[in-house]
N, C-alpha and C. Protein backbone atom coordinates (compact mmCIF):
# COMPACT_ATOMS: atom_id res chain seq x y z
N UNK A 1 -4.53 -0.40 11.01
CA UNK A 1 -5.52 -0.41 9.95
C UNK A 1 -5.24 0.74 9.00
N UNK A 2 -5.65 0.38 7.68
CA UNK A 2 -5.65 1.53 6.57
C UNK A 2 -6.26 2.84 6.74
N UNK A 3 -6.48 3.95 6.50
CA UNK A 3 -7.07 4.89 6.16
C UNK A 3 -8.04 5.08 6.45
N UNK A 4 -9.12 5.77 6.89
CA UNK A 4 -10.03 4.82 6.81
C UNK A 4 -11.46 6.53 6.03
N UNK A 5 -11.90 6.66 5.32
CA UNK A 5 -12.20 7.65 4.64
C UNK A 5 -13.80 7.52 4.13
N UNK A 6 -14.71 7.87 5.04
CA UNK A 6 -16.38 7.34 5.06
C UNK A 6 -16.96 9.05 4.40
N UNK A 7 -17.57 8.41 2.93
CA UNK A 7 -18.38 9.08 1.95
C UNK A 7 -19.56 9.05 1.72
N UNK A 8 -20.68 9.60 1.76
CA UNK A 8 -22.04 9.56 1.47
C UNK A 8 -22.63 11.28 1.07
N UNK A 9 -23.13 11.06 0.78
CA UNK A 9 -23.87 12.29 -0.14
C UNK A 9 -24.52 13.13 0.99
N UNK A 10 -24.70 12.34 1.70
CA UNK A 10 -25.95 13.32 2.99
C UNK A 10 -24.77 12.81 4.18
N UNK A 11 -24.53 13.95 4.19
CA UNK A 11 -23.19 13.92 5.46
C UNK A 11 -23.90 13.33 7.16
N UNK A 12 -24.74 13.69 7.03
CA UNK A 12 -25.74 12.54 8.67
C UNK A 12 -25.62 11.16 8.33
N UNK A 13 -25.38 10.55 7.43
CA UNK A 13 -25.10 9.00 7.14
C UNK A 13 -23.61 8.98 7.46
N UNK A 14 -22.87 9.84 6.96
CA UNK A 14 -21.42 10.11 6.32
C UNK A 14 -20.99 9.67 8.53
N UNK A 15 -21.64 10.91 8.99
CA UNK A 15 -21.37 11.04 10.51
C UNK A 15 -21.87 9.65 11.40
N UNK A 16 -23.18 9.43 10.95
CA UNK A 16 -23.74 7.96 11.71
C UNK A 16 -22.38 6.49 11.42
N UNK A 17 -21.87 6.42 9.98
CA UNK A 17 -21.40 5.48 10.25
C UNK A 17 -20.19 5.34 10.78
N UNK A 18 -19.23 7.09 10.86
CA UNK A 18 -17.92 7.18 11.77
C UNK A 18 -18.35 6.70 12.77
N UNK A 19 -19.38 7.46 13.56
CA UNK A 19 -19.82 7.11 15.02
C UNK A 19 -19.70 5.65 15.51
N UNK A 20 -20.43 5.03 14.38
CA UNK A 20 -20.37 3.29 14.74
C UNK A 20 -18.49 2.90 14.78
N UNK A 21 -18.29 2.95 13.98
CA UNK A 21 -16.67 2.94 13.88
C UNK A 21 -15.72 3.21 14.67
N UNK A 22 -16.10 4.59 15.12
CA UNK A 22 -15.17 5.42 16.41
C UNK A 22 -15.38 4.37 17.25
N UNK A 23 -16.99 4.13 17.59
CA UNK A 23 -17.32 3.87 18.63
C UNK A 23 -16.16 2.23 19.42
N UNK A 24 -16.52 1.69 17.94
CA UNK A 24 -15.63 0.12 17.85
C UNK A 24 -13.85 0.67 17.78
N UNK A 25 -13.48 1.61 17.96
CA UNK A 25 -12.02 1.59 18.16
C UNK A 25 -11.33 2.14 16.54
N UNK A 26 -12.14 2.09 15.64
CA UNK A 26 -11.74 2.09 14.43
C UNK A 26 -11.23 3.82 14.09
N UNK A 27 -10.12 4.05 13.66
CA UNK A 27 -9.95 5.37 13.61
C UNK A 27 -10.58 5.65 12.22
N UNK A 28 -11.19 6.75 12.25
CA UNK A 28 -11.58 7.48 10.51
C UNK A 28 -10.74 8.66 10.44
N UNK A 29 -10.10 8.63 9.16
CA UNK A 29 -9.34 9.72 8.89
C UNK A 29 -10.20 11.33 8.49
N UNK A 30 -11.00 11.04 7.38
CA UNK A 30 -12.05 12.02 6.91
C UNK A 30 -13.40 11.77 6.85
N UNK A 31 -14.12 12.86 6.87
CA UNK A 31 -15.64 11.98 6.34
C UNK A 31 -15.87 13.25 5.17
N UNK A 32 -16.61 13.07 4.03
CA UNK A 32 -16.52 13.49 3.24
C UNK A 32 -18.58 13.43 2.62
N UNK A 33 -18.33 14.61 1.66
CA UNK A 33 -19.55 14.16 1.06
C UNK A 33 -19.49 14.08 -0.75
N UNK A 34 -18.74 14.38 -0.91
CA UNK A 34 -18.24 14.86 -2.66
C UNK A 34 -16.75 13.59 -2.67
N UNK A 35 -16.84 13.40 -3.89
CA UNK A 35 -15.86 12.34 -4.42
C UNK A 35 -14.17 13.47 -4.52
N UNK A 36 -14.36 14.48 -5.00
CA UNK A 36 -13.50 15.49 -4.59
C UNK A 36 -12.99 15.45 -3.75
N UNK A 37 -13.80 15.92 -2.77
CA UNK A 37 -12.95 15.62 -0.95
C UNK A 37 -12.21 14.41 -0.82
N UNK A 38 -12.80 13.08 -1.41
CA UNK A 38 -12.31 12.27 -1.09
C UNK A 38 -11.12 11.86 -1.78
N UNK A 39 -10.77 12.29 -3.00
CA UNK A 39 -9.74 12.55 -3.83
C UNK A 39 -8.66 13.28 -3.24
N UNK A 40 -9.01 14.11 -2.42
CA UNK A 40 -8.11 15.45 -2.02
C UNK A 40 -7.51 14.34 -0.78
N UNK A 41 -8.21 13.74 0.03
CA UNK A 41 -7.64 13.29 1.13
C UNK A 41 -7.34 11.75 1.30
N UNK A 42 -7.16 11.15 -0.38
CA UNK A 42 -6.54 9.85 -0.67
C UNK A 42 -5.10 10.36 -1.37
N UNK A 43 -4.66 11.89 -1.71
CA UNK A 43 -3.56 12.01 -2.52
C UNK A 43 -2.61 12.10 -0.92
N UNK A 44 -2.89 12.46 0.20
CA UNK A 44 -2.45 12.30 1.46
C UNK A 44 -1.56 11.20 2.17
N UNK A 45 -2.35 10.20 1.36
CA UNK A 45 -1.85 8.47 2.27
C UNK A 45 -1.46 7.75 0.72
N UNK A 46 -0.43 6.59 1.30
CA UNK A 46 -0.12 5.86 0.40
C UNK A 46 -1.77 4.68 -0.17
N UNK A 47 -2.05 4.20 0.99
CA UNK A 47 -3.37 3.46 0.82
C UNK A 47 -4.18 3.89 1.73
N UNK A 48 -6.06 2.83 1.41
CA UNK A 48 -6.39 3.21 2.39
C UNK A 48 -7.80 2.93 1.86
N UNK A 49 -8.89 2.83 2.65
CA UNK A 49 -10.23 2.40 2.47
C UNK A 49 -11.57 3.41 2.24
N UNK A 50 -12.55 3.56 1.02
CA UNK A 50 -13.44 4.51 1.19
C UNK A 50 -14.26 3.94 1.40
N UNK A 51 -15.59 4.01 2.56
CA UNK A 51 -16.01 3.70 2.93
C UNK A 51 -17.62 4.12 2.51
N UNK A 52 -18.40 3.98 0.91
CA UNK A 52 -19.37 5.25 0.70
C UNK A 52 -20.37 4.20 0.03
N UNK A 53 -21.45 5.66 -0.24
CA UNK A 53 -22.51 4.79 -0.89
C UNK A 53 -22.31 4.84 -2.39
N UNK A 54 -23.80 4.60 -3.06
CA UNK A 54 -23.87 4.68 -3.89
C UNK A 54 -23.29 5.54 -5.09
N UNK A 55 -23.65 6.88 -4.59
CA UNK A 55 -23.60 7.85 -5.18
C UNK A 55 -23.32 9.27 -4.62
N UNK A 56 -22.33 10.01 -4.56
CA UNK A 56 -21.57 11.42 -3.93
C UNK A 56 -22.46 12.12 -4.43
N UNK A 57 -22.21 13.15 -3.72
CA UNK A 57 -22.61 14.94 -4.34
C UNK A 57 -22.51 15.18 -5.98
N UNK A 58 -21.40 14.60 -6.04
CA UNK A 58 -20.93 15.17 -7.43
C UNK A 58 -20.55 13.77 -8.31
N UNK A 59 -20.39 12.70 -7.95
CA UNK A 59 -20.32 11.78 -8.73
C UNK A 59 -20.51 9.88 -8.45
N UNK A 60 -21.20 8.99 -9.04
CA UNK A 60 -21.24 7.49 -8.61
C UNK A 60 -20.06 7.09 -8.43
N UNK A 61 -20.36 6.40 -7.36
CA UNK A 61 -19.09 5.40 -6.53
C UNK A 61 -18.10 4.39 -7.86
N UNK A 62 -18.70 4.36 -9.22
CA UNK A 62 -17.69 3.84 -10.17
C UNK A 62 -16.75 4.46 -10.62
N UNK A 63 -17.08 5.78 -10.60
CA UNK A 63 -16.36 6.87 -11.16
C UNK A 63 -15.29 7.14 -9.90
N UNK A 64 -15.40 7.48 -8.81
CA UNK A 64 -14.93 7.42 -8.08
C UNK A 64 -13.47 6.34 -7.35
N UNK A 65 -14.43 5.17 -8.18
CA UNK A 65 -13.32 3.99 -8.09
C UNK A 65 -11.94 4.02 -9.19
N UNK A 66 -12.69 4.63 -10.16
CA UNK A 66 -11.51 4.62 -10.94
C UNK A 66 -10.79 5.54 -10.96
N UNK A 67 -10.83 7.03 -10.26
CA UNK A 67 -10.46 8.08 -10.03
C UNK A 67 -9.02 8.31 -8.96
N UNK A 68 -9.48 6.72 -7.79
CA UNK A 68 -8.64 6.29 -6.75
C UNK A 68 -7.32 5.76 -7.11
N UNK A 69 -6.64 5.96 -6.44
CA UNK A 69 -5.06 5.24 -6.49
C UNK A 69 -5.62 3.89 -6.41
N UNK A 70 -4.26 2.68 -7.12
CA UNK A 70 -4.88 1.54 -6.89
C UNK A 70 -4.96 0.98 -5.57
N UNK A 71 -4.38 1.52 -4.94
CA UNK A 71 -3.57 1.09 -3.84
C UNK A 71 -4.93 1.06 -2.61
N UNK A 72 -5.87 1.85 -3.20
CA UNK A 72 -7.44 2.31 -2.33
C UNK A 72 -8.39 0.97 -2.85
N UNK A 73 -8.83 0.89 -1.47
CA UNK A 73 -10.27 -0.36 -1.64
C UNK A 73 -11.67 0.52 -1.60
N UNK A 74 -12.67 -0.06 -1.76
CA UNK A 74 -13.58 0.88 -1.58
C UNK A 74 -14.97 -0.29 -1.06
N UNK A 75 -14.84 0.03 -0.18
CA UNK A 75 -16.71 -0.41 0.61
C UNK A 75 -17.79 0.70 0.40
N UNK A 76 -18.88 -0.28 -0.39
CA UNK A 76 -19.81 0.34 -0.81
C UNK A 76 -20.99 -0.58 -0.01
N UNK A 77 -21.80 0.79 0.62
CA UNK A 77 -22.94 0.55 1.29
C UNK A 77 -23.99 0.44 0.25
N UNK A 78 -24.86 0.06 0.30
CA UNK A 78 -26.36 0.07 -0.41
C UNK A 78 -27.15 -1.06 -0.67
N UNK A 79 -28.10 -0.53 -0.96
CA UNK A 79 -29.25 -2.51 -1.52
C UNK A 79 -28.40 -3.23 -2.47
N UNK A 80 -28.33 -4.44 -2.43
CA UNK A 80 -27.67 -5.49 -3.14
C UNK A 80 -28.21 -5.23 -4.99
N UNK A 81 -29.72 -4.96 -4.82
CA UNK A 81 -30.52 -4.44 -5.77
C UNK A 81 -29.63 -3.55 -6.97
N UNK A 82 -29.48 -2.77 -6.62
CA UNK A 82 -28.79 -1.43 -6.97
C UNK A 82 -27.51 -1.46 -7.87
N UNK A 83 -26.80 -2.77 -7.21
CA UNK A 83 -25.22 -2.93 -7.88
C UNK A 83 -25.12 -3.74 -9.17
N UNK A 84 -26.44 -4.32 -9.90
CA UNK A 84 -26.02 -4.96 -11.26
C UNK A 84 -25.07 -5.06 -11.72
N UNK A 85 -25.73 -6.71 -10.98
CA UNK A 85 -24.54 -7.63 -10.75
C UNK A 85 -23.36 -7.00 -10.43
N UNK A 86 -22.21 -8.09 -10.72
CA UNK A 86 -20.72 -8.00 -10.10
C UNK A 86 -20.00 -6.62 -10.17
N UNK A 87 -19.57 -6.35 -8.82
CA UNK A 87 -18.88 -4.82 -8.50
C UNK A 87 -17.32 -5.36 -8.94
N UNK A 88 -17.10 -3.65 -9.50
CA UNK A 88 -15.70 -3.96 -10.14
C UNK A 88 -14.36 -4.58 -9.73
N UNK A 89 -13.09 -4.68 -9.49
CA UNK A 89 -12.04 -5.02 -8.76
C UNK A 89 -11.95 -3.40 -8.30
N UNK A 90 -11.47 -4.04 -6.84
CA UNK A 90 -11.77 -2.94 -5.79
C UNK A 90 -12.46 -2.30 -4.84
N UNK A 91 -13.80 -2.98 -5.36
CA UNK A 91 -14.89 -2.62 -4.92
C UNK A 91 -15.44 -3.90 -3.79
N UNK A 92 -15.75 -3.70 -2.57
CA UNK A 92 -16.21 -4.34 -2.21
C UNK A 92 -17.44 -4.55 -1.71
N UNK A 93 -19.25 -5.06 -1.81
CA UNK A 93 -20.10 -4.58 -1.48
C UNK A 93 -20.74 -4.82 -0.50
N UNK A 94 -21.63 -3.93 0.46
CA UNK A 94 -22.03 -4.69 1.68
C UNK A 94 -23.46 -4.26 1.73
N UNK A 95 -24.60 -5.09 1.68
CA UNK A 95 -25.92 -4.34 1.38
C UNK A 95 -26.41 -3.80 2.36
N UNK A 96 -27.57 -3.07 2.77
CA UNK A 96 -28.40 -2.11 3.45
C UNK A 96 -29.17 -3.05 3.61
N UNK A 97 -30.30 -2.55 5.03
CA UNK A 97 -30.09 -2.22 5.75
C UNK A 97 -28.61 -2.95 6.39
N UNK A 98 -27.71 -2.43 7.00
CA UNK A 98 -26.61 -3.01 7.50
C UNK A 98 -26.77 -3.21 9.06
N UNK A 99 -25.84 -4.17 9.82
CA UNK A 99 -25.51 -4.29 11.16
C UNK A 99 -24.04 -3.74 11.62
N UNK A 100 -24.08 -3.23 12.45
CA UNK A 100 -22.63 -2.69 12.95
C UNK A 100 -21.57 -3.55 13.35
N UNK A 101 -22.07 -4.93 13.56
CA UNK A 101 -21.04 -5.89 13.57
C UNK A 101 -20.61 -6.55 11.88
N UNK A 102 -21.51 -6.66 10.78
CA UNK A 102 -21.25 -6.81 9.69
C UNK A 102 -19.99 -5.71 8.96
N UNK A 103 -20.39 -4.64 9.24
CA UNK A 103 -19.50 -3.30 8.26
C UNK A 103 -18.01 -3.55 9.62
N UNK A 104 -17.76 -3.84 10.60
CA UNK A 104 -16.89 -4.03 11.32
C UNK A 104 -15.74 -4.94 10.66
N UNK A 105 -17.04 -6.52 10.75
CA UNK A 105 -15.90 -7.45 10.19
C UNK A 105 -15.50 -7.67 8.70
N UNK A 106 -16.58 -6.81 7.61
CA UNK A 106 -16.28 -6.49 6.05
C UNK A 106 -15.14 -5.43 6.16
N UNK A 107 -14.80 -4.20 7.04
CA UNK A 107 -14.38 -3.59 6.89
C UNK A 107 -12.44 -4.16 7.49
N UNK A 108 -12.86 -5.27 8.35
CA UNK A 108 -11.76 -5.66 8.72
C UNK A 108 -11.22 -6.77 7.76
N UNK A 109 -11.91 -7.50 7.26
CA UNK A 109 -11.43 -8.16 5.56
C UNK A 109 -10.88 -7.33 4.41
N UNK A 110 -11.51 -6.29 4.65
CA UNK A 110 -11.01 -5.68 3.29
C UNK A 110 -9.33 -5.08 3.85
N UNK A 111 -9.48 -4.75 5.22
CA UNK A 111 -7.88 -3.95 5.67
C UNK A 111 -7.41 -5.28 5.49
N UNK A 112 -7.66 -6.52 5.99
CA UNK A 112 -6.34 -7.48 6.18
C UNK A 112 -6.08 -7.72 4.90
N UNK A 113 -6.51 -7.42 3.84
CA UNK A 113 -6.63 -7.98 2.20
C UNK A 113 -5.83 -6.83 1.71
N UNK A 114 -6.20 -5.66 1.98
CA UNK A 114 -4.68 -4.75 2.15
C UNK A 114 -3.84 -4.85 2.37
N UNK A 115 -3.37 -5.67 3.71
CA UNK A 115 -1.95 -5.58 4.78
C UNK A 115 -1.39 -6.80 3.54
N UNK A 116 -1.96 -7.70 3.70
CA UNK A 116 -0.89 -8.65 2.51
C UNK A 116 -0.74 -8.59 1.20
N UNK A 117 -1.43 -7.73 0.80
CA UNK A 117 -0.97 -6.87 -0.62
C UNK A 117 -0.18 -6.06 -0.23
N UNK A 118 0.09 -5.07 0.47
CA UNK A 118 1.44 -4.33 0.85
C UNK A 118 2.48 -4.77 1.20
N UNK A 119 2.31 -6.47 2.17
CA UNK A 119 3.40 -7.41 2.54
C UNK A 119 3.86 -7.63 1.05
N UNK A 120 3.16 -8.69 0.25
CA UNK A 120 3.32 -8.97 -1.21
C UNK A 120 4.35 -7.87 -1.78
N UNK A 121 3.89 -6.97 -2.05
CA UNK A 121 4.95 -5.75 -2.60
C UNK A 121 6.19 -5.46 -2.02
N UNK A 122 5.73 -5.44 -0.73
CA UNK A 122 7.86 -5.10 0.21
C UNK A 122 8.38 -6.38 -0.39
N UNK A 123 7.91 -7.95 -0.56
CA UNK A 123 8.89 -8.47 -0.81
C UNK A 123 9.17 -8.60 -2.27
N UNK A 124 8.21 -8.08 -3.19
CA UNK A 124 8.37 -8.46 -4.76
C UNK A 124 10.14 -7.36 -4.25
N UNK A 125 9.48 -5.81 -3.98
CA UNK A 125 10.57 -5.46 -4.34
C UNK A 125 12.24 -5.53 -3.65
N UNK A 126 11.79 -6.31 -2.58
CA UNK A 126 12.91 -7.40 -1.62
C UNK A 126 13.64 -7.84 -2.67
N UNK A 127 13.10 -8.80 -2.96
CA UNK A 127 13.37 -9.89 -3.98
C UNK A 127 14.73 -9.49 -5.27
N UNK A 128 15.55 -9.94 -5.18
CA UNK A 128 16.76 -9.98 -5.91
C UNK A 128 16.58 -10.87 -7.50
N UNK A 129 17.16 -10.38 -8.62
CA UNK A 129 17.37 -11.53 -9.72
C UNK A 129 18.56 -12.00 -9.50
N UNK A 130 18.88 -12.97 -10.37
CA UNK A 130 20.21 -13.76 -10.21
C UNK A 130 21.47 -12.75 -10.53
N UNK A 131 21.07 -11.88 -11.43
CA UNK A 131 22.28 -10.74 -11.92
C UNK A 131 22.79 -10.19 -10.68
N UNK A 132 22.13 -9.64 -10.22
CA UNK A 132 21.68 -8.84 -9.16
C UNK A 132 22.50 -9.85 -7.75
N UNK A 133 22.42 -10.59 -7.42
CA UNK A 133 23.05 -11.80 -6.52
C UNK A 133 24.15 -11.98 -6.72
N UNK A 134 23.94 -12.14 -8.20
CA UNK A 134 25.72 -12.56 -8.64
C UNK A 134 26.55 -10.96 -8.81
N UNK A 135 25.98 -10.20 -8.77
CA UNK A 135 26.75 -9.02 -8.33
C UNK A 135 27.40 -9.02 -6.62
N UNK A 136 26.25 -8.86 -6.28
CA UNK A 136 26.57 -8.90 -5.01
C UNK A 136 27.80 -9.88 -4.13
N UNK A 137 27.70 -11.06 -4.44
CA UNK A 137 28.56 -12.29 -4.15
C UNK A 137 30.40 -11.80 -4.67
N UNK A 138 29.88 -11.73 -6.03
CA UNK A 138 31.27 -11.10 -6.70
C UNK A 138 32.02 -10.11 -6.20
N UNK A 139 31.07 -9.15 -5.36
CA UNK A 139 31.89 -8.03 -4.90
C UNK A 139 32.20 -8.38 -3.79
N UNK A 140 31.56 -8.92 -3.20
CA UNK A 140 32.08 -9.70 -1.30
C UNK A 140 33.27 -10.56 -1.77
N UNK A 141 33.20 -11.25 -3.07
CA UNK A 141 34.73 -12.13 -3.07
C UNK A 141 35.95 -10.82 -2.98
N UNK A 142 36.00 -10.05 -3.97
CA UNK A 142 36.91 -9.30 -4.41
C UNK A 142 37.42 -8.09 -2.68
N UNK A 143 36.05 -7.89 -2.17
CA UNK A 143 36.72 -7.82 -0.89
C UNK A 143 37.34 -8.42 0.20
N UNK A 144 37.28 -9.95 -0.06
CA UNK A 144 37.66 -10.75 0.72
C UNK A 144 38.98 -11.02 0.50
N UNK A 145 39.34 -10.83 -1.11
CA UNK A 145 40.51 -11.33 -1.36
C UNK A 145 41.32 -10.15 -1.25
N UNK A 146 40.48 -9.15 -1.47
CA UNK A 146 42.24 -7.98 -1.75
C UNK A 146 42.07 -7.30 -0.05
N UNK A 147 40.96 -7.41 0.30
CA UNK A 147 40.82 -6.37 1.65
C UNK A 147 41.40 -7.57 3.04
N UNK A 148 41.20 -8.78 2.99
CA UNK A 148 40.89 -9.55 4.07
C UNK A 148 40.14 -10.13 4.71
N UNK A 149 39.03 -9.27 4.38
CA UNK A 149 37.55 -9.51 5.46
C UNK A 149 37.03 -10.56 5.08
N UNK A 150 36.32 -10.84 6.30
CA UNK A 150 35.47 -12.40 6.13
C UNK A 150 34.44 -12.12 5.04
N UNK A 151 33.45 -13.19 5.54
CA UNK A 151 32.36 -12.99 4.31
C UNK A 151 31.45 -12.15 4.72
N UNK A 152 31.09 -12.21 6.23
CA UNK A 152 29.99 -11.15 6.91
C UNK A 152 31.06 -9.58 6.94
N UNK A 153 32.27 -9.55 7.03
CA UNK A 153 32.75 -7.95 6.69
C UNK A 153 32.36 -7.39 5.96
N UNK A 154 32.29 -8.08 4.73
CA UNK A 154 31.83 -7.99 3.44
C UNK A 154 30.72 -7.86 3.30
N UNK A 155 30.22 -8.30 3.93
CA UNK A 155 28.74 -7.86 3.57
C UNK A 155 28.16 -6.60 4.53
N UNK A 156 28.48 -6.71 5.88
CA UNK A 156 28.44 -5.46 6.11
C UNK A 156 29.34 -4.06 5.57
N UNK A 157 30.14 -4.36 5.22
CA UNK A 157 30.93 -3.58 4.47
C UNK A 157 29.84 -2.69 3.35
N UNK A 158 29.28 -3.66 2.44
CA UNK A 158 28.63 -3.28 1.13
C UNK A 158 27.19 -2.73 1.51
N UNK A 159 26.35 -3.18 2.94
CA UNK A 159 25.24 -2.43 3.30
C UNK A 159 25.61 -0.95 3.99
N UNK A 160 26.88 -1.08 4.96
CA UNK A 160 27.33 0.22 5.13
C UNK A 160 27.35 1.70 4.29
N UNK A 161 28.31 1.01 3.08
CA UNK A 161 28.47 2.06 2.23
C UNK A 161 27.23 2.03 1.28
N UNK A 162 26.53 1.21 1.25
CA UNK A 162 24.86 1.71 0.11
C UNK A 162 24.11 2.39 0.99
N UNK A 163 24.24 2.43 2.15
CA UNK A 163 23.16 3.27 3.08
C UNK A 163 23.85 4.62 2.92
N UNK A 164 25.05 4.56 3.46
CA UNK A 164 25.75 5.73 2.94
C UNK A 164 25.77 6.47 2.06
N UNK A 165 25.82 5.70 0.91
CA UNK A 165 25.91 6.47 -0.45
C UNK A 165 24.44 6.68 -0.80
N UNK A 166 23.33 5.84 -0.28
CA UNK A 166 21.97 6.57 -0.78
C UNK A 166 21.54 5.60 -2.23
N UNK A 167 22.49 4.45 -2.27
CA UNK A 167 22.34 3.68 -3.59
C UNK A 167 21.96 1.95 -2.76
N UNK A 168 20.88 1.44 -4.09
CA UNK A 168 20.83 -0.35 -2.81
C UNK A 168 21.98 -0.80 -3.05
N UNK A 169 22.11 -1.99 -2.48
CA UNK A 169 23.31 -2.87 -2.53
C UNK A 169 23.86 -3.54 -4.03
N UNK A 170 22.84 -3.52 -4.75
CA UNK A 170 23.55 -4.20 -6.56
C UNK A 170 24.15 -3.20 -6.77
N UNK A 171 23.54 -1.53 -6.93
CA UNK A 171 24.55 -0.44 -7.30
C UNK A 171 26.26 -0.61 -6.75
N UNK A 172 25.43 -0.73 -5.64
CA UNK A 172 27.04 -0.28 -4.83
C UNK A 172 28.11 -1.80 -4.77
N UNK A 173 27.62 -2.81 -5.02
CA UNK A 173 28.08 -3.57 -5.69
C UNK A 173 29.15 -3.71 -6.99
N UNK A 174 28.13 -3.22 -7.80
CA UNK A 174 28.80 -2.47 -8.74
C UNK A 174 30.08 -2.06 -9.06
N UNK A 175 29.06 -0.95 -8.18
CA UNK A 175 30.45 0.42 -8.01
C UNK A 175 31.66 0.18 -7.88
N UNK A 176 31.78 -1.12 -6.45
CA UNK A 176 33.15 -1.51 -5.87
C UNK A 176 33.16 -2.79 -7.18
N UNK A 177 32.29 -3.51 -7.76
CA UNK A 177 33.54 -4.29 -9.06
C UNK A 177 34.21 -3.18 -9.77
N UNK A 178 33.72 -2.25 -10.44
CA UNK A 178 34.24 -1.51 -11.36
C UNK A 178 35.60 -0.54 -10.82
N UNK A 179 35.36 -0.51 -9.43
CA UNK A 179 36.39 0.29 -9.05
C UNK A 179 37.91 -0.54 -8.52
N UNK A 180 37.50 -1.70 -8.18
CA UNK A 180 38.59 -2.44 -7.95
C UNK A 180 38.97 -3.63 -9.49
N UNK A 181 37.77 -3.57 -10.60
CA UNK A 181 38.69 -4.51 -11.71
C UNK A 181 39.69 -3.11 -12.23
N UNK A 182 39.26 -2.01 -12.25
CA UNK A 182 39.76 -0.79 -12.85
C UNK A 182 41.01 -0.82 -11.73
N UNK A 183 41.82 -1.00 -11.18
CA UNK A 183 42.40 -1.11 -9.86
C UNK A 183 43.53 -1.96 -10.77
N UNK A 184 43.06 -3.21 -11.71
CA UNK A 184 43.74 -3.99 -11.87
C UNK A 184 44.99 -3.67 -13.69
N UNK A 185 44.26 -2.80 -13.72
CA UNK A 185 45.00 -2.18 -15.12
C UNK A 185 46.04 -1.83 -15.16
């Protein structure tokens, strides 16, 4: 699970709802009472969930939202009353009085709604263009033909030396066209 970072203005709420949480297995990273704190200990983690009310010590949970990396969700406790109308993107709301099995399984929607937005991203940036492919391919031929190697040599060949060199595989791709058409002069 994400982060998990529980905010309220009156730190005995802040503590009551870790408790419920701990209690269910859920780790909390901080508990906080100021939007500050909670700033200070979201620049820490890549993502991760705030867990608060309405309104901090020092500033409303909107301000707060926009203050967050995007990468942060935010569960907001309070009366349904209160939130006129629709809460922003990011925001997710769960009204008061609450049940400890409700903020459990909201809190476990909002992490799994995380985990495949972070899946989503490893593979956008997985994801190859055709340039990028046709680099790659091109340089596995040119090793195949002048070096010998099969097609999997070749390709381990070209992940070898990009791990090595600290560059991905189109660079180092690259690298070896330019160094073996230059070869041909």
């Amino acid at each position: 699970m994400s982060n998990v970072i529980v905010a309220f203005s009156k730190r005995e709420n802040a503590v009551n709802i870790r408790n419920i949480l701990t209690r269910s297995g859920v780790g909390v990273s901080a508990v906080c009472t100021t939007g500050a704190k909670v700033l200070q200990h979201a620049e820490l983690w890549n993502d991760g969930i705030v867990i608060c009310g309405m309104r901090l010590q020092d500033m409303p949970y909107m301000q707060l939202r926009e203050l967050l990396p995007d990468e942060y969700e935010v569960l907001l406790l309070g009366p349904s009353g209160d939130w006129m109308g629709e809460l922003p993107e990011g925001v997710v709301g769960l009204p008061s009085p609450l049940k400890g099995h409700d903020l459990l399984d909201t809190l476990g929607m909002v992490s799994g709604a995380q985990e495949r937005k972070r899946k989503k991203r490893r593979e956008t940036i997985r994801k190859r263009n055709s340039g990028e492919r046709r680099a790659i391919e091109q340089a596995k031929a040119l090793l195949m033909e002048r070096n010998g190697m099969s097609e999997e040599e070749a390709h381990r060949y070209l992940q070898k030396t990009s791990m090595e060199s600290g560059t991905n595989m189109t660079e180092t791709a690259q690298m070896i066209l330019r160094m073996l058409d230059g070869a041909n002069c």
